[in-house]
PDB file of N, CA and C in Angstrom:
ATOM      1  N   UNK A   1       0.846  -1.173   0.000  1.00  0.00           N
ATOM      2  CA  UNK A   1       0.000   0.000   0.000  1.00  0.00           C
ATOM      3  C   UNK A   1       0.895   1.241   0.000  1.00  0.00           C
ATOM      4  N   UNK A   2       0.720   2.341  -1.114  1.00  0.00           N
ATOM      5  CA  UNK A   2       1.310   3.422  -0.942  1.00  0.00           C
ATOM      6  C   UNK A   2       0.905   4.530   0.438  1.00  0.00           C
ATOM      7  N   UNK A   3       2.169   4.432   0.368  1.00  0.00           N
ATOM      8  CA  UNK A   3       1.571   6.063   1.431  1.00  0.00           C
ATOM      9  C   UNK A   3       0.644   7.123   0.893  1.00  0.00           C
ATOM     10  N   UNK A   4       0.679   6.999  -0.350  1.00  0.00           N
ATOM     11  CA  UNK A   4      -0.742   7.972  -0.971  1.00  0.00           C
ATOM     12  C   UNK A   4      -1.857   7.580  -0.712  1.00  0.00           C
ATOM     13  N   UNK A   5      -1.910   6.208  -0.696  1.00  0.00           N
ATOM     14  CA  UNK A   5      -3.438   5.363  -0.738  1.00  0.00           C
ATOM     15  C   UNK A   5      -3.693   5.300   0.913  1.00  0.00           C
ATOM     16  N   UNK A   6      -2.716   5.430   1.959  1.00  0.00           N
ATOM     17  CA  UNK A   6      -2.937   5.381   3.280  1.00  0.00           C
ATOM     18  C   UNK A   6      -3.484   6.672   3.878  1.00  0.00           C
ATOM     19  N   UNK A   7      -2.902   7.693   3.064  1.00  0.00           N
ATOM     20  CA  UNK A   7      -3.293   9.208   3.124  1.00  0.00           C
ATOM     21  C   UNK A   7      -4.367   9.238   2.876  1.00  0.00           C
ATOM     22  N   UNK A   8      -5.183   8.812   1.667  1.00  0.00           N
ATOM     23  CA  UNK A   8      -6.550   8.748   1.130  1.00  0.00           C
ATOM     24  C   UNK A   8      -7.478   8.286   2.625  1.00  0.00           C
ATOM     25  N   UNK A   9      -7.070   6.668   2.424  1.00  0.00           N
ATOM     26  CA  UNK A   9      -7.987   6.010   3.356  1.00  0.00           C
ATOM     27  C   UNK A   9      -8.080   6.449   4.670  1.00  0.00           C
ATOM     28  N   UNK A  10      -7.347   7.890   5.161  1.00  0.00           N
ATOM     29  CA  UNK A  10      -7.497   7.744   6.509  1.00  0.00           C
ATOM     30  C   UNK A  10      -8.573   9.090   6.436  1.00  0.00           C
ATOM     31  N   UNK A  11      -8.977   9.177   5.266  1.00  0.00           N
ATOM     32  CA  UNK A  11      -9.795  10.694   5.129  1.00  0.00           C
ATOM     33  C   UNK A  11     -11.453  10.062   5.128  1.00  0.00           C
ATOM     34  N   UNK A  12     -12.135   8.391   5.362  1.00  0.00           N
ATOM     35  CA  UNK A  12     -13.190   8.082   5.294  1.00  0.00           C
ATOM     36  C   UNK A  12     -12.926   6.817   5.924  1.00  0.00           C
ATOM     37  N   UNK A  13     -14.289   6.150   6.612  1.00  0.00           N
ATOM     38  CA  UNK A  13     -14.367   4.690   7.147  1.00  0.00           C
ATOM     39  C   UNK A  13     -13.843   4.023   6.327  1.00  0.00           C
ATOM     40  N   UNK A  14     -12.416   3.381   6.526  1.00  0.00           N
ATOM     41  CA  UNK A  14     -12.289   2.274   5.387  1.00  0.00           C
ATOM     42  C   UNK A  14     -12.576   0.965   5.530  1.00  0.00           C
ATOM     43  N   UNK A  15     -12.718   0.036   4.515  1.00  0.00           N
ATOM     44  CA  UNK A  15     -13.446  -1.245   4.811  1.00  0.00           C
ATOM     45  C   UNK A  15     -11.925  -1.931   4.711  1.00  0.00           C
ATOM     46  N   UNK A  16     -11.884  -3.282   5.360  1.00  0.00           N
ATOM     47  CA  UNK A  16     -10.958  -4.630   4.731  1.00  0.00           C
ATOM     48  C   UNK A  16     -11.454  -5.573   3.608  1.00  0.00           C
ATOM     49  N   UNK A  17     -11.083  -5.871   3.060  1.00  0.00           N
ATOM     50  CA  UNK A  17     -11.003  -6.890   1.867  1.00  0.00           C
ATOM     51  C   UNK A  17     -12.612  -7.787   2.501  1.00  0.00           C
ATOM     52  N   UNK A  18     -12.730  -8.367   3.274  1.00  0.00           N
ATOM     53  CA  UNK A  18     -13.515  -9.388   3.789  1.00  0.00           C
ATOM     54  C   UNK A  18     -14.808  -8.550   4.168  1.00  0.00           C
ATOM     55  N   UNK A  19     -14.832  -7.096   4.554  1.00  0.00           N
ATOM     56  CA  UNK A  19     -15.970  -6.353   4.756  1.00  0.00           C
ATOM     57  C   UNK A  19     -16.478  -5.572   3.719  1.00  0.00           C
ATOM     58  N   UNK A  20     -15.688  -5.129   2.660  1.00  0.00           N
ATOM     59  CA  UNK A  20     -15.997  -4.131   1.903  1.00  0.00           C
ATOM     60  C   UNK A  20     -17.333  -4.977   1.208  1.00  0.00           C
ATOM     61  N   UNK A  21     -17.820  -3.027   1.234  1.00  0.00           N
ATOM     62  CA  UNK A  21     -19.229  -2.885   0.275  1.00  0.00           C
ATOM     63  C   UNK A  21     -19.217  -2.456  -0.288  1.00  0.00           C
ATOM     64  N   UNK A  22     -20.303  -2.355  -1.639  1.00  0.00           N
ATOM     65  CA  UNK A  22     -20.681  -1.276  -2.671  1.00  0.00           C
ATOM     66  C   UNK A  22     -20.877   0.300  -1.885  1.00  0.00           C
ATOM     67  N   UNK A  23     -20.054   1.216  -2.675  1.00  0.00           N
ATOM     68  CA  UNK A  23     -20.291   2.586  -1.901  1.00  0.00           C
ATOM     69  C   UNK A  23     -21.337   3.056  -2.495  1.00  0.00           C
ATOM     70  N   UNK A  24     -22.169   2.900  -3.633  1.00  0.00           N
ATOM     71  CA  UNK A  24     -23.067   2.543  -4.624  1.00  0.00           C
ATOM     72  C   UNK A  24     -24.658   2.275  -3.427  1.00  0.00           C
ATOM     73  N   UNK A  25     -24.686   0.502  -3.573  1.00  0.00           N
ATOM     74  CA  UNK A  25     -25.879   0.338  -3.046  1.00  0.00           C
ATOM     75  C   UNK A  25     -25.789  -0.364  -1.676  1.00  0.00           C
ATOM     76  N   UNK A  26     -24.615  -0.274  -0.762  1.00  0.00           N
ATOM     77  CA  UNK A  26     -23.696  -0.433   0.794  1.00  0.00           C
ATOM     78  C   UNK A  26     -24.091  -2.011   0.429  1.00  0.00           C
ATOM     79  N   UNK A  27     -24.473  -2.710  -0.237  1.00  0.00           N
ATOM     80  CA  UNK A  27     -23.994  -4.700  -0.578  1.00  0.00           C
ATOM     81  C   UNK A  27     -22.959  -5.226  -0.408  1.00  0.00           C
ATOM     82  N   UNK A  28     -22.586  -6.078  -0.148  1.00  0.00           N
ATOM     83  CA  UNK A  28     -21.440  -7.023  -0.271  1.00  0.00           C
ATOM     84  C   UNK A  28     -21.234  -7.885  -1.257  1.00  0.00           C
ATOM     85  N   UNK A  29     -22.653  -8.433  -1.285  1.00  0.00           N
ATOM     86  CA  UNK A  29     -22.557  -9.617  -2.468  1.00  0.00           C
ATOM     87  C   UNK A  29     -22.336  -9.066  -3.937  1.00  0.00           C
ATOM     88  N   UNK A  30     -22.050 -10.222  -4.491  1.00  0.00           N
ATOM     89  CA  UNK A  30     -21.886 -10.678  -6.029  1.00  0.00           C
ATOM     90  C   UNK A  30     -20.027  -9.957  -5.931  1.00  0.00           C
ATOM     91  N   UNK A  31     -19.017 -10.651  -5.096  1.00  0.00           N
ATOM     92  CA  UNK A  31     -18.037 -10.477  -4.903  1.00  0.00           C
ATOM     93  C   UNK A  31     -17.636 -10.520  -6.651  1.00  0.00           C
ATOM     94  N   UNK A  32     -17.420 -11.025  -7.715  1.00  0.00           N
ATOM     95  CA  UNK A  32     -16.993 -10.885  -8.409  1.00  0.00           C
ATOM     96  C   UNK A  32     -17.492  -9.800  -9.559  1.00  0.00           C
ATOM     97  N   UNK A  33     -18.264  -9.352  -9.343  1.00  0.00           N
ATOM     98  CA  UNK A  33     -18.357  -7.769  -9.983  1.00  0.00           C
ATOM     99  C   UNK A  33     -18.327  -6.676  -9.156  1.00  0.00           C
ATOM    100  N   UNK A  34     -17.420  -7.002  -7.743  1.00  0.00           N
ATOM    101  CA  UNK A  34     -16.564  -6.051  -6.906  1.00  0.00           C
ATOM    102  C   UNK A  34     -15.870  -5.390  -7.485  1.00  0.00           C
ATOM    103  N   UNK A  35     -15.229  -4.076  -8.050  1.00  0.00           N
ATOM    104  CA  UNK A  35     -14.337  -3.681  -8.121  1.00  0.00           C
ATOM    105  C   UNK A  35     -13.822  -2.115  -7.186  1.00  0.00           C
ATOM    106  N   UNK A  36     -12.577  -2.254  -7.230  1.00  0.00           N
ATOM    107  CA  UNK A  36     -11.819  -0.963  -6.383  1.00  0.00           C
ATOM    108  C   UNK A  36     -11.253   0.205  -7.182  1.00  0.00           C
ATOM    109  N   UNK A  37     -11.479   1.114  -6.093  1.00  0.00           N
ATOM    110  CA  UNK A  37     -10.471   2.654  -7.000  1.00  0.00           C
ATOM    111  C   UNK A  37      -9.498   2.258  -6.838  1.00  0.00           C
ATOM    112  N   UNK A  38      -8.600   2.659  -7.650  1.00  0.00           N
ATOM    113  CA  UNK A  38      -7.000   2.605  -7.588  1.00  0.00           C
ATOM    114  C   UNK A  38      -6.443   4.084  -6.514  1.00  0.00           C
ATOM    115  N   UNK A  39      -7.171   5.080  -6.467  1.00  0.00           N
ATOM    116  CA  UNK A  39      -6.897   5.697  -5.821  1.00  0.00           C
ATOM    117  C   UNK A  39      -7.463   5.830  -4.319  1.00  0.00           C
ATOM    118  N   UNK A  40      -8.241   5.418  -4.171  1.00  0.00           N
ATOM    119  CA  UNK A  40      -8.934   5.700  -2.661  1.00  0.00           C
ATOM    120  C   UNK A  40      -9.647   4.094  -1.810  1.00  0.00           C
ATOM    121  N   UNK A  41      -9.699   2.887  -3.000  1.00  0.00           N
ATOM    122  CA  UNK A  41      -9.857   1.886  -2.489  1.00  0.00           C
ATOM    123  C   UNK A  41     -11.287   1.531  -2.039  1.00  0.00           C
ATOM    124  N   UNK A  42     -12.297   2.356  -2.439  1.00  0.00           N
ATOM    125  CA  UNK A  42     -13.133   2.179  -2.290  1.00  0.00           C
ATOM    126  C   UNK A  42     -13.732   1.287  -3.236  1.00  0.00           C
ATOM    127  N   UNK A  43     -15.051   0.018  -2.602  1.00  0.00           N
ATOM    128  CA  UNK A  43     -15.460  -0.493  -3.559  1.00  0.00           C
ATOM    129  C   UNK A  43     -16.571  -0.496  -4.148  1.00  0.00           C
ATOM    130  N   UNK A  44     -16.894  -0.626  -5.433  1.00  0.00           N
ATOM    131  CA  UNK A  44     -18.140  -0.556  -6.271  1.00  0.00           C
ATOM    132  C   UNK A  44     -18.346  -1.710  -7.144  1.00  0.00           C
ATOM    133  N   UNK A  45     -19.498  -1.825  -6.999  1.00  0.00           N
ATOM    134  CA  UNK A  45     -20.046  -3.217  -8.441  1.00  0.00           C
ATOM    135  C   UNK A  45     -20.141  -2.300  -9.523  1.00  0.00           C
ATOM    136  N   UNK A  46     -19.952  -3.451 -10.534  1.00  0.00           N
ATOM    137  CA  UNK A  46     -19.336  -2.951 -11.873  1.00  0.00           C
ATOM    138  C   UNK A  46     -21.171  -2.245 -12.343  1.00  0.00           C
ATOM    139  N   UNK A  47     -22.409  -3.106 -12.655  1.00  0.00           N
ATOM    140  CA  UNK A  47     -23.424  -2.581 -12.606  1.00  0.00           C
ATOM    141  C   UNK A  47     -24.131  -1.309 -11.929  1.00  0.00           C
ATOM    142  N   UNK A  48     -23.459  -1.322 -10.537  1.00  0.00           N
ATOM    143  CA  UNK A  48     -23.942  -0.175  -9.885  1.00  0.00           C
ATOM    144  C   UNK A  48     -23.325   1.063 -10.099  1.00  0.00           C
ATOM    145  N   UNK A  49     -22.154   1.394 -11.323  1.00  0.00           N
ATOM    146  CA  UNK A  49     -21.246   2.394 -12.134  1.00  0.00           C
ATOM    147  C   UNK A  49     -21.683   2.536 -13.378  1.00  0.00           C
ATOM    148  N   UNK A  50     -22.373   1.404 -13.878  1.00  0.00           N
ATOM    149  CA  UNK A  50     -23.211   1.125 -15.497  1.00  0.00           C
ATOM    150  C   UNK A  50     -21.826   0.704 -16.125  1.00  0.00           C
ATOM    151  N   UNK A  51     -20.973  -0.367 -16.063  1.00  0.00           N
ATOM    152  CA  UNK A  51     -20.251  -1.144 -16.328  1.00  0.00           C
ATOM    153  C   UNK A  51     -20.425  -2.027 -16.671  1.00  0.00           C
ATOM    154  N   UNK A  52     -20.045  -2.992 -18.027  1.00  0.00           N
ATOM    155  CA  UNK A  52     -20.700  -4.454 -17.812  1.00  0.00           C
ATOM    156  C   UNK A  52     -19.531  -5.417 -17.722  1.00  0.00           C
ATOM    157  N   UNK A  53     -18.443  -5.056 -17.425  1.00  0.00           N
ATOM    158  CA  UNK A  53     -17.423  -5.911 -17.277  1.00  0.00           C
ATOM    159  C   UNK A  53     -16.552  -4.811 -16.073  1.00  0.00           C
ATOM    160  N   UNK A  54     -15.347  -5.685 -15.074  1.00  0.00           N
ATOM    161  CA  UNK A  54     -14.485  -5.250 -14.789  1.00  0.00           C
ATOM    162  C   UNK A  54     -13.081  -4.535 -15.619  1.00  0.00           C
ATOM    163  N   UNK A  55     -13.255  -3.422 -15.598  1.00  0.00           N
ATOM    164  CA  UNK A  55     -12.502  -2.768 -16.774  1.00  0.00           C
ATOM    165  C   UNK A  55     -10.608  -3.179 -15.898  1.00  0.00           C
ATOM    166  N   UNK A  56     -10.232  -3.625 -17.381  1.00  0.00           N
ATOM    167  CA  UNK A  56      -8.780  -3.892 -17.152  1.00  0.00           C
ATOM    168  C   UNK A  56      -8.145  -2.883 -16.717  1.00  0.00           C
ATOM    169  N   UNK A  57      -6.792  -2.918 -16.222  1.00  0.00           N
ATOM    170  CA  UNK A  57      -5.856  -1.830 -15.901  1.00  0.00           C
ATOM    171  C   UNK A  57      -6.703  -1.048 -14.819  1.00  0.00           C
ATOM    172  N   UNK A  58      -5.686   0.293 -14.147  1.00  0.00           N
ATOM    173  CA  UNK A  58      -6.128   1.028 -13.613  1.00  0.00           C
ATOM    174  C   UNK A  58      -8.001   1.734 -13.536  1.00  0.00           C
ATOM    175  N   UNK A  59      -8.634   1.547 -12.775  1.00  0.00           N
ATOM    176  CA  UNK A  59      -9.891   2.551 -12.824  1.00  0.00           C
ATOM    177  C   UNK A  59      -9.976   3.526 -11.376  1.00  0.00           C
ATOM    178  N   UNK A  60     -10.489   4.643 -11.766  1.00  0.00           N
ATOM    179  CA  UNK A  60     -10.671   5.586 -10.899  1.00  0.00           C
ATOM    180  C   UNK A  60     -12.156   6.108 -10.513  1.00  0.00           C
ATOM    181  N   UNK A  61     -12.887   6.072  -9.717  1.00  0.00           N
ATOM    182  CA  UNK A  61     -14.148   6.496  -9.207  1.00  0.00           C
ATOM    183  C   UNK A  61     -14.613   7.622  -9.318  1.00  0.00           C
ATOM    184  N   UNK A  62     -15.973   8.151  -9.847  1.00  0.00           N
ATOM    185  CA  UNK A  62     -16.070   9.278 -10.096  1.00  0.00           C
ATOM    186  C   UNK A  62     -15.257  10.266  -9.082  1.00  0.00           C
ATOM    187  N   UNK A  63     -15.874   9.638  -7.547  1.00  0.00           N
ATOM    188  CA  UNK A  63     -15.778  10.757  -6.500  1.00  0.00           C
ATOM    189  C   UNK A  63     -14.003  11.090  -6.680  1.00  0.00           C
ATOM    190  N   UNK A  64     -13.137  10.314  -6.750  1.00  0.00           N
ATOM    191  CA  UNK A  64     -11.622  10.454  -7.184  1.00  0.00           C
ATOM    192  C   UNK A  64     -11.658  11.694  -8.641  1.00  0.00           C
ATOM    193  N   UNK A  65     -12.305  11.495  -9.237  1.00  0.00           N
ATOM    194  CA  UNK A  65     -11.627  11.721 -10.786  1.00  0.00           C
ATOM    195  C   UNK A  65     -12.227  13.474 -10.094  1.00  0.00           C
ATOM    196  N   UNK A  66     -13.663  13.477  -9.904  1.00  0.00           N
ATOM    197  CA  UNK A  66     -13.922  14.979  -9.566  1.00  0.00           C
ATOM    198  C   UNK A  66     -13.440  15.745  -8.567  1.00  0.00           C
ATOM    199  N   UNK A  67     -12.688  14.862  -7.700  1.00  0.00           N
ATOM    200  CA  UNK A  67     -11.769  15.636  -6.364  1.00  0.00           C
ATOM    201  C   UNK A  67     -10.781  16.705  -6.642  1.00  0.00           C
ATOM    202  N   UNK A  68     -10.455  17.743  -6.383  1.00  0.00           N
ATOM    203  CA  UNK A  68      -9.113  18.904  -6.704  1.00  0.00           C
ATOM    204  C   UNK A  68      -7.915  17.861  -6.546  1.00  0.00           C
ATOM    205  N   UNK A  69      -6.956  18.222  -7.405  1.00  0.00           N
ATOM    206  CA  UNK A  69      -5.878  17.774  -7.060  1.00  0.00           C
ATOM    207  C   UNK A  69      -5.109  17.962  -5.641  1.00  0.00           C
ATOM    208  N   UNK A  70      -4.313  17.363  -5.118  1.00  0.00           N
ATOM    209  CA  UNK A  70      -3.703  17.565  -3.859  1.00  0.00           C
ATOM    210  C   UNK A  70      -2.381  18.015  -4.547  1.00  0.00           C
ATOM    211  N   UNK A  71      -2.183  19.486  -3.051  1.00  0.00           N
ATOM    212  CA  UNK A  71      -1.324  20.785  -3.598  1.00  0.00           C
ATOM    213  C   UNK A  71       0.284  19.310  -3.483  1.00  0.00           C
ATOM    214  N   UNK A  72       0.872  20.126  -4.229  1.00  0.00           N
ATOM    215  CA  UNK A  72       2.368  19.147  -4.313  1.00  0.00           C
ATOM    216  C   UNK A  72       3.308  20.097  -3.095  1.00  0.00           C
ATOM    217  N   UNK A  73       4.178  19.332  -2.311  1.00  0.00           N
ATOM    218  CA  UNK A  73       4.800  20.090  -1.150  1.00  0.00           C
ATOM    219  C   UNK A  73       5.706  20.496  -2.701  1.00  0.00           C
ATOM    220  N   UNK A  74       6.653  22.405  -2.061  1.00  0.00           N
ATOM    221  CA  UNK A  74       7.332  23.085  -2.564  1.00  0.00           C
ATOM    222  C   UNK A  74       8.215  22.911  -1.437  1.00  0.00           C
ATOM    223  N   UNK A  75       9.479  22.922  -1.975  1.00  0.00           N
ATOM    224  CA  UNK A  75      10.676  22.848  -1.288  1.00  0.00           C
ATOM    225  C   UNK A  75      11.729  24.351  -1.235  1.00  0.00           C
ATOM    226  N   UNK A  76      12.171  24.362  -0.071  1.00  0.00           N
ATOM    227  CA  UNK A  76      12.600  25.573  -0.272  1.00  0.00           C
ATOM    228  C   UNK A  76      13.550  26.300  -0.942  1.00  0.00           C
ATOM    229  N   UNK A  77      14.148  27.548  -1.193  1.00  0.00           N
ATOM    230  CA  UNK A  77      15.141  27.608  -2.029  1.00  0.00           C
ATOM    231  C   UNK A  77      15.978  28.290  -1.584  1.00  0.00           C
ATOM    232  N   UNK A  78      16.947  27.946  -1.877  1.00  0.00           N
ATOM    233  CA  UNK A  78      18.232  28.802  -1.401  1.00  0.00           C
ATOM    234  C   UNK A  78      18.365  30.432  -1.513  1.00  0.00           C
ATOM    235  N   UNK A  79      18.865  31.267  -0.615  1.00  0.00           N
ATOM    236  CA  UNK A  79      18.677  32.586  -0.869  1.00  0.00           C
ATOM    237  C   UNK A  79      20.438  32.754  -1.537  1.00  0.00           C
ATOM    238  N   UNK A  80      20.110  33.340  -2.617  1.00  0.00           N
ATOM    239  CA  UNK A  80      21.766  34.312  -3.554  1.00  0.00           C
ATOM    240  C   UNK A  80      22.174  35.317  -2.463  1.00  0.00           C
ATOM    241  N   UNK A  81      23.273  34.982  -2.253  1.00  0.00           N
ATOM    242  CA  UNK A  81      24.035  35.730  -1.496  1.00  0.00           C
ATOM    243  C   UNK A  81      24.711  36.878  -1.990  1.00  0.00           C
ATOM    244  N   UNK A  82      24.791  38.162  -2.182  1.00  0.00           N
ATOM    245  CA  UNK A  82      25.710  38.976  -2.993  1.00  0.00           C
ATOM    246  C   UNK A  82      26.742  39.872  -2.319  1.00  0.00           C
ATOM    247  N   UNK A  83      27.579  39.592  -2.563  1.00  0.00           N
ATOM    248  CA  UNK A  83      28.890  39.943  -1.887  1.00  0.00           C
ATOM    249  C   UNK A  83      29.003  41.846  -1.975  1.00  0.00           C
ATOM    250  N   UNK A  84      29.493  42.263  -1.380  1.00  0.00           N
ATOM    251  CA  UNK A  84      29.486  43.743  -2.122  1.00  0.00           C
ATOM    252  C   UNK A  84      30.702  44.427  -1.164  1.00  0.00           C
TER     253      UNK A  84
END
């Protein structure tokens, strides 16, 4: 687990693998049209997104995709010294 995705999950109730529900219609069942954000780990059935398959590769959840970006830390900079 990235430290990004730990950052995420500590911003809502997160579920474990064995509890998670649809954030959709709060279900458990039909484990195999479970799927997760890649970013926040939340889970959704593929139907309850209007999906009809588990889409390959990376997917991202609306509530992810419409979120602001998170500001990037700026590092500081050296001050020019001028001799005189």
């Amino acid at each position: 687990m990235t430290m990004e995705l730990v950052s995420m999950i500590k911003t809502y109730p997160w579920q474990c693998m064995e509890c998670k529900t649809c954030i959709i219609c709060g279900q458990p069942h039909h484990e195999e049209e479970m799927m997760f954000c890649d970013v926040c780990d939340r889970g959704y059935h593929t139907f309850c997104v209007g999906l009809g398959a588990i889409p390959s590769g990376r997917w991202i959840c609306d509530c992810c995709q419409r979120a602001p970006p998170t500001p990037r830390k700026v590092g500081r900079r050296g001050k020019n010294s001028k001799e005189g």
